[in-house]
PDB file of N, CA and C in Angstrom:
ATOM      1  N   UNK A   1     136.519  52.915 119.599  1.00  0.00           N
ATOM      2  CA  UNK A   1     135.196  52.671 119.095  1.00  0.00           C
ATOM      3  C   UNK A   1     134.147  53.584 119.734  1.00  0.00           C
ATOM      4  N   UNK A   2     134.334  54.070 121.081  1.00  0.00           N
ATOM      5  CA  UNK A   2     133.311  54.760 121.272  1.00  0.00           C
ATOM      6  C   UNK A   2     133.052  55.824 121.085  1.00  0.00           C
ATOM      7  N   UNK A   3     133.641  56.618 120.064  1.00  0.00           N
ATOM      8  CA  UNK A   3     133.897  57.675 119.277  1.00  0.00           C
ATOM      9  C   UNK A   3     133.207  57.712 118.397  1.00  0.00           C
ATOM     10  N   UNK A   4     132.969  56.667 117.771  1.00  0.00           N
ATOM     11  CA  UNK A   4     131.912  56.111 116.596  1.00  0.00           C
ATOM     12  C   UNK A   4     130.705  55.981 117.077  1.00  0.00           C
ATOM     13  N   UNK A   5     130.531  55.711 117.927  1.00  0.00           N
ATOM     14  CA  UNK A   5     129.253  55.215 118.337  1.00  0.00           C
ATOM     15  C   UNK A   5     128.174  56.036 118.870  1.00  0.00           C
ATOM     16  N   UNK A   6     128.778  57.294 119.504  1.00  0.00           N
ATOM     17  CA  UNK A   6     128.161  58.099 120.436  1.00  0.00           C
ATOM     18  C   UNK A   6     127.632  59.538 118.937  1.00  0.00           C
ATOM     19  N   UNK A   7     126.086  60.186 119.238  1.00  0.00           N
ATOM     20  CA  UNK A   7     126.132  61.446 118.356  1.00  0.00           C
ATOM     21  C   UNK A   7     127.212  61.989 118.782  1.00  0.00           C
ATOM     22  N   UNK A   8     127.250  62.976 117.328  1.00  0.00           N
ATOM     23  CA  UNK A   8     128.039  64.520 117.921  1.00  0.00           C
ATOM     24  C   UNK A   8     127.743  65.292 119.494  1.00  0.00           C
ATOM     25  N   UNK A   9     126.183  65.224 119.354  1.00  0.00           N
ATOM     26  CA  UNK A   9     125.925  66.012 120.768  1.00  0.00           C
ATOM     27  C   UNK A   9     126.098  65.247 121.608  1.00  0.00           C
ATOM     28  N   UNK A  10     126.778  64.278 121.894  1.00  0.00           N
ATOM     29  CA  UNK A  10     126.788  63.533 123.199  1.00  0.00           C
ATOM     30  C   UNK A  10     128.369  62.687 123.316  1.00  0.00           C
ATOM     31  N   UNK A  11     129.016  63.021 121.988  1.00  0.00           N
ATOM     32  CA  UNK A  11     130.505  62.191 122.099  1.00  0.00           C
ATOM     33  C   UNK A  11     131.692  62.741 123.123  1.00  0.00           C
ATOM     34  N   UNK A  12     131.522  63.726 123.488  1.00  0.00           N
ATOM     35  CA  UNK A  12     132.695  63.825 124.579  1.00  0.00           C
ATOM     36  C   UNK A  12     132.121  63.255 125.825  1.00  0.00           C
ATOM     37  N   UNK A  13     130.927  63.363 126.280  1.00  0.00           N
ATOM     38  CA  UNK A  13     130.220  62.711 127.658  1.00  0.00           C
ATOM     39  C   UNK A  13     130.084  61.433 127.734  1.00  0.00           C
ATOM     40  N   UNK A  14     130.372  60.684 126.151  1.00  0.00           N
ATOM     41  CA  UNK A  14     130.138  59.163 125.988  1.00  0.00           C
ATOM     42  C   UNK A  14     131.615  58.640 126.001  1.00  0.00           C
ATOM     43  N   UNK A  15     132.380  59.309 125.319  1.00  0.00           N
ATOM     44  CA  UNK A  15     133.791  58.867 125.388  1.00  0.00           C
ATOM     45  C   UNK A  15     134.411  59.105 126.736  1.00  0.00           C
ATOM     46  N   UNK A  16     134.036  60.006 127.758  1.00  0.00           N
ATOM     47  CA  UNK A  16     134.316  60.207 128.980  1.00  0.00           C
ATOM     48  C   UNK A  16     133.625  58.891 129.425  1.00  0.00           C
ATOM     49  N   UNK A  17     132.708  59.042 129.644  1.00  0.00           N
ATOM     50  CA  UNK A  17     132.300  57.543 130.675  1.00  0.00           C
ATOM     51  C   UNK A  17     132.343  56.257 130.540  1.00  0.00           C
ATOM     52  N   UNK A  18     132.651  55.999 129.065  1.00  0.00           N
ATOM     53  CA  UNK A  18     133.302  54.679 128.389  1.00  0.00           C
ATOM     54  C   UNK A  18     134.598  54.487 128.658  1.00  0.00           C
ATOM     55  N   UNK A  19     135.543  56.001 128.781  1.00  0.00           N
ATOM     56  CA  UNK A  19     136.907  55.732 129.515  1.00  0.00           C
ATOM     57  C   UNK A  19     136.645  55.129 130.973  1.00  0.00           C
ATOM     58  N   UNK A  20     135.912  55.807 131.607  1.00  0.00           N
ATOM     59  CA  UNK A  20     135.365  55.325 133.112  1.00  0.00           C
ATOM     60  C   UNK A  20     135.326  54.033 133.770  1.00  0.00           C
ATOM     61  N   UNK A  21     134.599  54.088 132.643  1.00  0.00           N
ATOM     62  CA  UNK A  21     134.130  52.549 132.490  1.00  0.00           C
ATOM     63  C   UNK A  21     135.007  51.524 132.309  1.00  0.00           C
ATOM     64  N   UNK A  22     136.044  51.736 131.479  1.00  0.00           N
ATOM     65  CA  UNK A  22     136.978  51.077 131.439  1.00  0.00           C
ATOM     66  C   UNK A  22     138.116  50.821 132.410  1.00  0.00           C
ATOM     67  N   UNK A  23     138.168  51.649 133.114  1.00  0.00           N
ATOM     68  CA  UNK A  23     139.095  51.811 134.470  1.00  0.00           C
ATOM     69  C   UNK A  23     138.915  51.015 135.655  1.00  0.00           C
ATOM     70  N   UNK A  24     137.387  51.424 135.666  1.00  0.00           N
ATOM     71  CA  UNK A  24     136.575  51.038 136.299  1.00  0.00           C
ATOM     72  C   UNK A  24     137.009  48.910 136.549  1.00  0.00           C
ATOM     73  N   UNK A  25     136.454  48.392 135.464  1.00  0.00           N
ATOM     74  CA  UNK A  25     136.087  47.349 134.706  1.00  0.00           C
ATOM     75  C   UNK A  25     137.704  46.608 134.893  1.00  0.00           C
ATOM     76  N   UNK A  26     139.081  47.344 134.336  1.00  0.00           N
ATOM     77  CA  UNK A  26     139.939  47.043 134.590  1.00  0.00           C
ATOM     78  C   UNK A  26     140.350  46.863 136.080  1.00  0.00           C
ATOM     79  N   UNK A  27     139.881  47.489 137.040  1.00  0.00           N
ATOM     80  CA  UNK A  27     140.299  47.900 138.712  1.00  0.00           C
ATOM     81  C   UNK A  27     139.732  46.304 139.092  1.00  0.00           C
ATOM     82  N   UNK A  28     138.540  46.309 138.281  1.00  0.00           N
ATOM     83  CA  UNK A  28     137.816  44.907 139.778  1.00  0.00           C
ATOM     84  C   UNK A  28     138.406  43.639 138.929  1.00  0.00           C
ATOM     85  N   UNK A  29     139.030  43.627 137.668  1.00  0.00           N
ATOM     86  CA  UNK A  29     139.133  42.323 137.106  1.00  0.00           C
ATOM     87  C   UNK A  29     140.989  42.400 138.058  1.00  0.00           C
ATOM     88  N   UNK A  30     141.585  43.141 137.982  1.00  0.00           N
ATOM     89  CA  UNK A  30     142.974  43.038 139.066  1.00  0.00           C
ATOM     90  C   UNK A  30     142.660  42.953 139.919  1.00  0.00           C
ATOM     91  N   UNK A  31     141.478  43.104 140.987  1.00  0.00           N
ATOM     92  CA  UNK A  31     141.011  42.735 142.334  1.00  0.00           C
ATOM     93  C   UNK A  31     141.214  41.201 142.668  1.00  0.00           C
ATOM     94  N   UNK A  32     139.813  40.839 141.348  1.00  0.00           N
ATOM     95  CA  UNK A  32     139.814  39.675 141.143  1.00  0.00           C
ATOM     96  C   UNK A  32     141.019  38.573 140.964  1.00  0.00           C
ATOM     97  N   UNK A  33     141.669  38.906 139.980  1.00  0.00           N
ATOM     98  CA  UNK A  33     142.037  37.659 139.523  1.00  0.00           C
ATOM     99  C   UNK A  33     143.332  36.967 140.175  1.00  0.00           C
ATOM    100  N   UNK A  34     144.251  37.555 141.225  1.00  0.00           N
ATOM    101  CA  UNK A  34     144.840  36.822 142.130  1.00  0.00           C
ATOM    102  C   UNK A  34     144.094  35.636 142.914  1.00  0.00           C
ATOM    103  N   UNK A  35     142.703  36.102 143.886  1.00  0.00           N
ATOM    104  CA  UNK A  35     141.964  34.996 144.312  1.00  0.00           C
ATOM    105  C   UNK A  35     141.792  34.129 143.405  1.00  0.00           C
ATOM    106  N   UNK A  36     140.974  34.345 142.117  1.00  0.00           N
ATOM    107  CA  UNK A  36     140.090  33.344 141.348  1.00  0.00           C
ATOM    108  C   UNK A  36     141.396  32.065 141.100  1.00  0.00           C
ATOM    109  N   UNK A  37     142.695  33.124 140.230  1.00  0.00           N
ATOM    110  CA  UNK A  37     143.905  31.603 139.657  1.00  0.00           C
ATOM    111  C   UNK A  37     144.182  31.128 141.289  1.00  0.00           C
ATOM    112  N   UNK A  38     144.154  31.480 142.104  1.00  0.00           N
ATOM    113  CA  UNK A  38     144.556  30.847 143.353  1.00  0.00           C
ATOM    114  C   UNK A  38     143.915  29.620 144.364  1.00  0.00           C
ATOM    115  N   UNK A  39     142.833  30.151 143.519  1.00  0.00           N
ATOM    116  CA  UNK A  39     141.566  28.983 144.088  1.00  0.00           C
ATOM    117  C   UNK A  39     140.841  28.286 142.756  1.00  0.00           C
ATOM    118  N   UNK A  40     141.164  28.700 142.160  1.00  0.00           N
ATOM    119  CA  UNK A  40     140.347  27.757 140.683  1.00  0.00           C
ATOM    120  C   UNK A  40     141.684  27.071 139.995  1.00  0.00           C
ATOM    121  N   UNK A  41     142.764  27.635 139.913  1.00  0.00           N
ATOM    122  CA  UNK A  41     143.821  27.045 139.311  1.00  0.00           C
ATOM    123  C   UNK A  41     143.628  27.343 137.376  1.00  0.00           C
ATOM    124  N   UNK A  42     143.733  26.301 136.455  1.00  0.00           N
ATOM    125  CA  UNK A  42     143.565  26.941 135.209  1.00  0.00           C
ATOM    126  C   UNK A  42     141.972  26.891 135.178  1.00  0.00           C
ATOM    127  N   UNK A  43     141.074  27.042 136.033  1.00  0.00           N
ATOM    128  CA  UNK A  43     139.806  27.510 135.928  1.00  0.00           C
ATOM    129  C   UNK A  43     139.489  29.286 135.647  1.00  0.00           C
ATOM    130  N   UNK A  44     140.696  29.654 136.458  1.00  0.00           N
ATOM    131  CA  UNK A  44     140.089  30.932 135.912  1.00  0.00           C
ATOM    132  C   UNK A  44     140.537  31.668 134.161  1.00  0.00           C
ATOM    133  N   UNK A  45     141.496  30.622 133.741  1.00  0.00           N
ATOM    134  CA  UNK A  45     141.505  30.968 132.309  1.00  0.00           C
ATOM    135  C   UNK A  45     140.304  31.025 131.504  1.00  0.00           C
ATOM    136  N   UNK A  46     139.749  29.497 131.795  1.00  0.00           N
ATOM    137  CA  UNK A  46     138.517  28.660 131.119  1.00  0.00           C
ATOM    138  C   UNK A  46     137.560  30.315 131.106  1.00  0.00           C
ATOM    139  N   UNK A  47     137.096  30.649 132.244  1.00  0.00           N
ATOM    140  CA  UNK A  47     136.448  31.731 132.964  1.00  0.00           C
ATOM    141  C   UNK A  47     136.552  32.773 132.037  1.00  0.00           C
ATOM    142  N   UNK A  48     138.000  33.477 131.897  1.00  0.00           N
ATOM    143  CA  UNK A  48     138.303  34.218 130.827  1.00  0.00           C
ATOM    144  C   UNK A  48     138.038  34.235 129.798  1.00  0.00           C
ATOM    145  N   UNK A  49     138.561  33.120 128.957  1.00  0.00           N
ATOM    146  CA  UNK A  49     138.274  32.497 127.815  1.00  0.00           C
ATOM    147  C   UNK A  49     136.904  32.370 127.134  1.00  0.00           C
ATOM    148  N   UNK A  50     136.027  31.985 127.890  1.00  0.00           N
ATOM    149  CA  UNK A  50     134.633  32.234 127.726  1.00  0.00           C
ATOM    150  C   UNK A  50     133.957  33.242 127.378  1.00  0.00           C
ATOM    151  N   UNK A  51     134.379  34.296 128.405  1.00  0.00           N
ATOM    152  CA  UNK A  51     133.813  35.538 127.866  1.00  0.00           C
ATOM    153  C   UNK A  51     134.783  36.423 126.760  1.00  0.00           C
ATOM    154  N   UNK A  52     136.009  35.893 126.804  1.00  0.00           N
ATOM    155  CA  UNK A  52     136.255  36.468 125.135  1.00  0.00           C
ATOM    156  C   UNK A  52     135.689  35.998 124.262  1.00  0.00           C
ATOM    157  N   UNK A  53     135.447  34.530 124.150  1.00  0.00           N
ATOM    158  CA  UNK A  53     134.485  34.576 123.198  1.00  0.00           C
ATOM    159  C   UNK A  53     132.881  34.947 122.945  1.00  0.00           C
ATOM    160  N   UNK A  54     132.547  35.090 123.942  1.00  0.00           N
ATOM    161  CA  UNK A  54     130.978  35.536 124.242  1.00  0.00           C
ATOM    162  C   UNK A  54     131.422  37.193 123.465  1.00  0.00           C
ATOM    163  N   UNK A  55     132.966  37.899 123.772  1.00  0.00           N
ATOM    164  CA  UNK A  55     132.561  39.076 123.328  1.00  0.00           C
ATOM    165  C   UNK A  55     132.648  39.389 121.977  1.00  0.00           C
ATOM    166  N   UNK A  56     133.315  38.274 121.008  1.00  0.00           N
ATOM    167  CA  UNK A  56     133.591  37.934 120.034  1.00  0.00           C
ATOM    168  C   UNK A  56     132.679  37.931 119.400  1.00  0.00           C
ATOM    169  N   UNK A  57     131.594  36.965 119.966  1.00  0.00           N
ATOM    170  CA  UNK A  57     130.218  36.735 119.003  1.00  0.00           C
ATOM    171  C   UNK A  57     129.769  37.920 119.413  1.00  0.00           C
ATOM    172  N   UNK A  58     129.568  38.725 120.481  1.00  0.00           N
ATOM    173  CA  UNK A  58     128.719  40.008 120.457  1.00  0.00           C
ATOM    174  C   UNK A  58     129.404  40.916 119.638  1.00  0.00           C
ATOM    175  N   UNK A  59     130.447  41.035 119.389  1.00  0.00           N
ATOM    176  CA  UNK A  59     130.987  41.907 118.676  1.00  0.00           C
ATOM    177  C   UNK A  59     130.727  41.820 116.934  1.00  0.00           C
ATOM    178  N   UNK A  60     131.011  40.186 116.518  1.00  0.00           N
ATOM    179  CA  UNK A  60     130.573  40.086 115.030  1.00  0.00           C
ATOM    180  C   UNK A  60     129.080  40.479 114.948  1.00  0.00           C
ATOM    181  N   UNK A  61     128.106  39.847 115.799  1.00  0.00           N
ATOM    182  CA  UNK A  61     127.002  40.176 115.047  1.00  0.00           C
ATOM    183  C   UNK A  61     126.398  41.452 115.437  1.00  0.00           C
ATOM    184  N   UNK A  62     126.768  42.941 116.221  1.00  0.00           N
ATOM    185  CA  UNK A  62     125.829  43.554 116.641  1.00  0.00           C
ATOM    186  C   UNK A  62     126.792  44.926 116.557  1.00  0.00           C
ATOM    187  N   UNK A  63     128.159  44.695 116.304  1.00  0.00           N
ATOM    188  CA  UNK A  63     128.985  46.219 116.466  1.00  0.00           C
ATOM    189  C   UNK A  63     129.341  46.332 114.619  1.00  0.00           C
ATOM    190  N   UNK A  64     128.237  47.734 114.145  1.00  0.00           N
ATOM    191  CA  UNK A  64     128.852  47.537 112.809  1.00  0.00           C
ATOM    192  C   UNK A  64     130.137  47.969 112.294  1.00  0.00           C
ATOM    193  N   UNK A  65     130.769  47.965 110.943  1.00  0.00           N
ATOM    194  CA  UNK A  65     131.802  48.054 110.559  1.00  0.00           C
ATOM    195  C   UNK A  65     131.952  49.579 110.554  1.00  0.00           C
ATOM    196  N   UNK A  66     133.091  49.779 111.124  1.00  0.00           N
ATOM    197  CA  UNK A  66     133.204  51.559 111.374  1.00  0.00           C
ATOM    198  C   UNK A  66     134.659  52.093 110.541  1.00  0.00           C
ATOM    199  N   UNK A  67     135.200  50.960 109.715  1.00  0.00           N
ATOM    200  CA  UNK A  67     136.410  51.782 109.073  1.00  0.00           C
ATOM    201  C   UNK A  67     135.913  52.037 107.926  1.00  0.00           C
ATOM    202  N   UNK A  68     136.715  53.317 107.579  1.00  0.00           N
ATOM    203  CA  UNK A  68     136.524  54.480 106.114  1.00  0.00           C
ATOM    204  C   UNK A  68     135.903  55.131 106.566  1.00  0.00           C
ATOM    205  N   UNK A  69     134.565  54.734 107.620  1.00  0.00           N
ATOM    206  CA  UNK A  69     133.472  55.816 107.504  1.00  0.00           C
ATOM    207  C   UNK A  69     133.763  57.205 108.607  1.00  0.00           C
ATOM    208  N   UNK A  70     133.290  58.160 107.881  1.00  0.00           N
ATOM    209  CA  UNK A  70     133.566  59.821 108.752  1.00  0.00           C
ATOM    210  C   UNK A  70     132.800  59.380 109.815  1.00  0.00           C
ATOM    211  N   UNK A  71     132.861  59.894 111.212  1.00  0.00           N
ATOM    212  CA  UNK A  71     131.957  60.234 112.304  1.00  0.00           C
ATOM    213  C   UNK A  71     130.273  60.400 111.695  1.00  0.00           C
ATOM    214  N   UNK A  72     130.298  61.523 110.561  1.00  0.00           N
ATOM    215  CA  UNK A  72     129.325  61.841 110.247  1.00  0.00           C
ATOM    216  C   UNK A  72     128.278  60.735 109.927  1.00  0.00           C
ATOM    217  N   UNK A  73     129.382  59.954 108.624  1.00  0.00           N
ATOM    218  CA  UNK A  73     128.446  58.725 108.273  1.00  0.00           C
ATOM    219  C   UNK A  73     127.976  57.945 109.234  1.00  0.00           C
ATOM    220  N   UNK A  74     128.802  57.770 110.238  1.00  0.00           N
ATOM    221  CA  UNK A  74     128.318  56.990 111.428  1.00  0.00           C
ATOM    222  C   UNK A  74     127.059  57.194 112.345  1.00  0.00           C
ATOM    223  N   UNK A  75     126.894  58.592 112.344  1.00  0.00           N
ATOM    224  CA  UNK A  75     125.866  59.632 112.355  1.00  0.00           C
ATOM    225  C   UNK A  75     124.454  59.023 111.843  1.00  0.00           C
ATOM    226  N   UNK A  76     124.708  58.447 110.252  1.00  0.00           N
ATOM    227  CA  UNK A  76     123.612  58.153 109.628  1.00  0.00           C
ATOM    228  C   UNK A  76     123.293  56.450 110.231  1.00  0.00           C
ATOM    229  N   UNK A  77     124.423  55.570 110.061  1.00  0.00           N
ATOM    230  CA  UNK A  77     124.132  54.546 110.708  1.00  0.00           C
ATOM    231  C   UNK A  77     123.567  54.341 111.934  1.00  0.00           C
ATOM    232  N   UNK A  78     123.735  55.162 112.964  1.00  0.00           N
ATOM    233  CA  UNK A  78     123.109  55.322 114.012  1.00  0.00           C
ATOM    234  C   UNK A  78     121.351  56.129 114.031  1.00  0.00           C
ATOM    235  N   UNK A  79     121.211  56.887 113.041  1.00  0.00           N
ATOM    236  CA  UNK A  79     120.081  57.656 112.719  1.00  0.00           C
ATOM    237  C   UNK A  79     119.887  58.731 113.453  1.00  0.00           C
ATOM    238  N   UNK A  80     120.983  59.479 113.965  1.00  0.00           N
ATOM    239  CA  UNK A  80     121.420  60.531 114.265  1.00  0.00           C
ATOM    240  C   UNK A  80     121.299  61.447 113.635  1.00  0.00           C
ATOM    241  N   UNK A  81     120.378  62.160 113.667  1.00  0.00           N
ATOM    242  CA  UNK A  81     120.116  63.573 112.874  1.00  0.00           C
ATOM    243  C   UNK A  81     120.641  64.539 112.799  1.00  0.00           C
ATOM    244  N   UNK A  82     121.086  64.898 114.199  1.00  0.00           N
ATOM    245  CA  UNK A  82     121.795  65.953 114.844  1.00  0.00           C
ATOM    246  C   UNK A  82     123.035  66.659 113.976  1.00  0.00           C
ATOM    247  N   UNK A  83     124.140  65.849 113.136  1.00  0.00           N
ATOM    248  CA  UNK A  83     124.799  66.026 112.783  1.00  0.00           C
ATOM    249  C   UNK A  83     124.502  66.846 111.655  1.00  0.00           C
ATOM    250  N   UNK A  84     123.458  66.291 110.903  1.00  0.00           N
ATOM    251  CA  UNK A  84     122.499  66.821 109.254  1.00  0.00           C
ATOM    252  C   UNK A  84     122.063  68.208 109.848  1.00  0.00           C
ATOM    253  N   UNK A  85     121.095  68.376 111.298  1.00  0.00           N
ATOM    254  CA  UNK A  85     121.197  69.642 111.509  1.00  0.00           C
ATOM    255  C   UNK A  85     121.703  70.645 111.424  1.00  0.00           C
ATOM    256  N   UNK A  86     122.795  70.571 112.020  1.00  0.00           N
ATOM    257  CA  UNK A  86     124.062  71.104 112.529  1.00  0.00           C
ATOM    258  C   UNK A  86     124.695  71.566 111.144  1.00  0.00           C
ATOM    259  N   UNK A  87     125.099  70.560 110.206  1.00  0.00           N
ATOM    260  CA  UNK A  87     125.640  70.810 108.646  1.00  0.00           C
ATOM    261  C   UNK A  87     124.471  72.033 107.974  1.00  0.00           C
ATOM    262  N   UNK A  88     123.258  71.461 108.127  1.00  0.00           N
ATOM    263  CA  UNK A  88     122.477  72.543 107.611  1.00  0.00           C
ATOM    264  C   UNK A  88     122.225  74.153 108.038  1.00  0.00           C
ATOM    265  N   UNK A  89     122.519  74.044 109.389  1.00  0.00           N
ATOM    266  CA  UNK A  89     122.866  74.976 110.019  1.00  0.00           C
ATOM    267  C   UNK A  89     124.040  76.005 109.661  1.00  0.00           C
ATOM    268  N   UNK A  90     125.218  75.297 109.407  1.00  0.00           N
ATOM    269  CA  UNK A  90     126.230  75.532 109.173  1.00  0.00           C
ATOM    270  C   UNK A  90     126.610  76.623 107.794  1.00  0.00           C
ATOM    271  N   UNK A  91     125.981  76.153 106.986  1.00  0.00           N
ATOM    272  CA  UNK A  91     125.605  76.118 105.562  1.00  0.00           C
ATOM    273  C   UNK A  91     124.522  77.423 105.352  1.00  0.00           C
ATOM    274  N   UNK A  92     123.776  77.224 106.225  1.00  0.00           N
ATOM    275  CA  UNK A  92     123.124  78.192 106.688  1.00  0.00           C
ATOM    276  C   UNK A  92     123.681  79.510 106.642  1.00  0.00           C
ATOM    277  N   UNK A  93     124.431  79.686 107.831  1.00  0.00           N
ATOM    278  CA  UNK A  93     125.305  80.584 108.179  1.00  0.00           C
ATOM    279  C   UNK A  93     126.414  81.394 107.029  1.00  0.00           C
ATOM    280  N   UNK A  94     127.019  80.011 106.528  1.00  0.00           N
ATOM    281  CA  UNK A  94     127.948  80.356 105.437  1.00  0.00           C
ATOM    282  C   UNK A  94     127.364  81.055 104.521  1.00  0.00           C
ATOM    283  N   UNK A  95     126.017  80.735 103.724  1.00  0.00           N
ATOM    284  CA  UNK A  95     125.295  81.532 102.572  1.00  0.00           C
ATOM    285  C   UNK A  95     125.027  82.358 103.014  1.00  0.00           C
ATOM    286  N   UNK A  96     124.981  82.897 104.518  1.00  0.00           N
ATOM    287  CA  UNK A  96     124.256  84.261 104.972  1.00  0.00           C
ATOM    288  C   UNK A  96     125.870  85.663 105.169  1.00  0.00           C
ATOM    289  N   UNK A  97     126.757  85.036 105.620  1.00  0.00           N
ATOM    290  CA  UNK A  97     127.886  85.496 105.214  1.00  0.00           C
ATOM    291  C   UNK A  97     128.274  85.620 104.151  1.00  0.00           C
ATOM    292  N   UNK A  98     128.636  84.857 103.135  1.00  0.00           N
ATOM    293  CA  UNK A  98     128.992  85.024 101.824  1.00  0.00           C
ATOM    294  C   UNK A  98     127.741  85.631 100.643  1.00  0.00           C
ATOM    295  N   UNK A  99     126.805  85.624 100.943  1.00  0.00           N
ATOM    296  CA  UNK A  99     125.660  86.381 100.535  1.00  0.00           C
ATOM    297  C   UNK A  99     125.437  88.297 101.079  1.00  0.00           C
ATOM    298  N   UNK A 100     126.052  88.047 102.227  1.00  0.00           N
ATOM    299  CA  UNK A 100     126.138  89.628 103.000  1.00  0.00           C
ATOM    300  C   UNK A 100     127.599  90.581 102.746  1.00  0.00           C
ATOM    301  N   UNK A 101     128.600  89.623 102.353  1.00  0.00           N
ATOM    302  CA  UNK A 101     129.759  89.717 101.802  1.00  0.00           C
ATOM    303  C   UNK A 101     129.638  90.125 100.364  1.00  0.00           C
ATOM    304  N   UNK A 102     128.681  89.512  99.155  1.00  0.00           N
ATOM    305  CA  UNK A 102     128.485  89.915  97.925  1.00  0.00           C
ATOM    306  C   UNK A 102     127.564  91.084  98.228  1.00  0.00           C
ATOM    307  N   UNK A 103     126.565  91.557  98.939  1.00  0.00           N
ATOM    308  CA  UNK A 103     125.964  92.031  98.615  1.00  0.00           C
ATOM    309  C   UNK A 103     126.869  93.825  98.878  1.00  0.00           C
ATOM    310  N   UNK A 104     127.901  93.576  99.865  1.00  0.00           N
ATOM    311  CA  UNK A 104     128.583  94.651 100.637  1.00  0.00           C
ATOM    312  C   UNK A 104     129.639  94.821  99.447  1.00  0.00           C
ATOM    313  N   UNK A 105     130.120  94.231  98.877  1.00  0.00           N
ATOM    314  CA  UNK A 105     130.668  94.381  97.880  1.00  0.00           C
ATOM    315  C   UNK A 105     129.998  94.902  96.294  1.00  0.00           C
ATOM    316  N   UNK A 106     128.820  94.619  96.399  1.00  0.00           N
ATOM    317  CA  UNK A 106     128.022  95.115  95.435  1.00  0.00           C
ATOM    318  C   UNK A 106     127.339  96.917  95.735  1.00  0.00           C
ATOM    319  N   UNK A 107     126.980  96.842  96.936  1.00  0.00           N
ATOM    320  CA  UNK A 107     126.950  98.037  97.424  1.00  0.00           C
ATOM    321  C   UNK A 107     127.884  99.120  97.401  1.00  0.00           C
ATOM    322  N   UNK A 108     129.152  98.630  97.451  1.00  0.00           N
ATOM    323  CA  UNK A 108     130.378  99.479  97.444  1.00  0.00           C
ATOM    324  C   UNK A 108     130.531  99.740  95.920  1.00  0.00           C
ATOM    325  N   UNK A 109     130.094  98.684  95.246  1.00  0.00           N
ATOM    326  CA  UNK A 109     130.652  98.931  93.796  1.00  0.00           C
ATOM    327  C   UNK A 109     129.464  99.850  93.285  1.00  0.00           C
ATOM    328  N   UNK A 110     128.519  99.837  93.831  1.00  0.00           N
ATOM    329  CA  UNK A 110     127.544 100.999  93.517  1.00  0.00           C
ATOM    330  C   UNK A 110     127.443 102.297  93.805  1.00  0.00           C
ATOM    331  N   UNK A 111     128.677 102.787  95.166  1.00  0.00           N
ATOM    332  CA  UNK A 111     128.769 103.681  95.788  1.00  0.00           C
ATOM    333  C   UNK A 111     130.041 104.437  95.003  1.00  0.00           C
ATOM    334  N   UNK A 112     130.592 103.273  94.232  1.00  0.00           N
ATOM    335  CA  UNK A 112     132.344 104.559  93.643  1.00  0.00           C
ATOM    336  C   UNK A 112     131.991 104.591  92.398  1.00  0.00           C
TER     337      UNK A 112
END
């Protein structure tokens, strides 16, 4: 998901530190959870349990639906411009090549 989420200009630095993050996040919950079942007993399920569902509801109402859609579209859901730039840019470039390409070809055909 965090591939989706992050612009173009910022998705490898976002997917890097969301991996991080995750390592991270994974390291202290294995710290944890020998003490907690050892001293809470099935309390630390309850514990667990809770916040899966806390992430459940954060997840239905606030992470939107990201299948079918390209990066790009995601782009728009987010209101990420950057990407529209970039395409226009792109496009840019291409008509200036393929425009410098006809015209070199037109030139030549004027020259034999």
């Amino acid at each position: 998901m965090p591939s989706e989420i992050f612009p173009s200009s910022l998705r490898a630095k976002g997917v890097a530190l969301s991996t991080c993050s995750n390592w991270l996040n994974n390291f202290i919950i294995g710290l944890i959870t020998p003490p907690l079942v050892q001293n809470t007993g099935f309390g630390a399920y309850t514990f667990f349990a809770v916040f899966c569902l806390l992430s459940l509801a954060w997840t239905f109402y606030f992470v939107p639906e990201t299948r079918g859609r390209t990066l790009e579209a995601m782009d728009r859901v987010f209101n990420d411009v950057n990407s529209e730039q970039e395409e226009a840019r792109r496009k840019a470039i291409e008509s200036e090549l393929i425009g410098n390409d006809e015209s070199t070809v037109s030139h030549e055909r004027a020259m034999s």
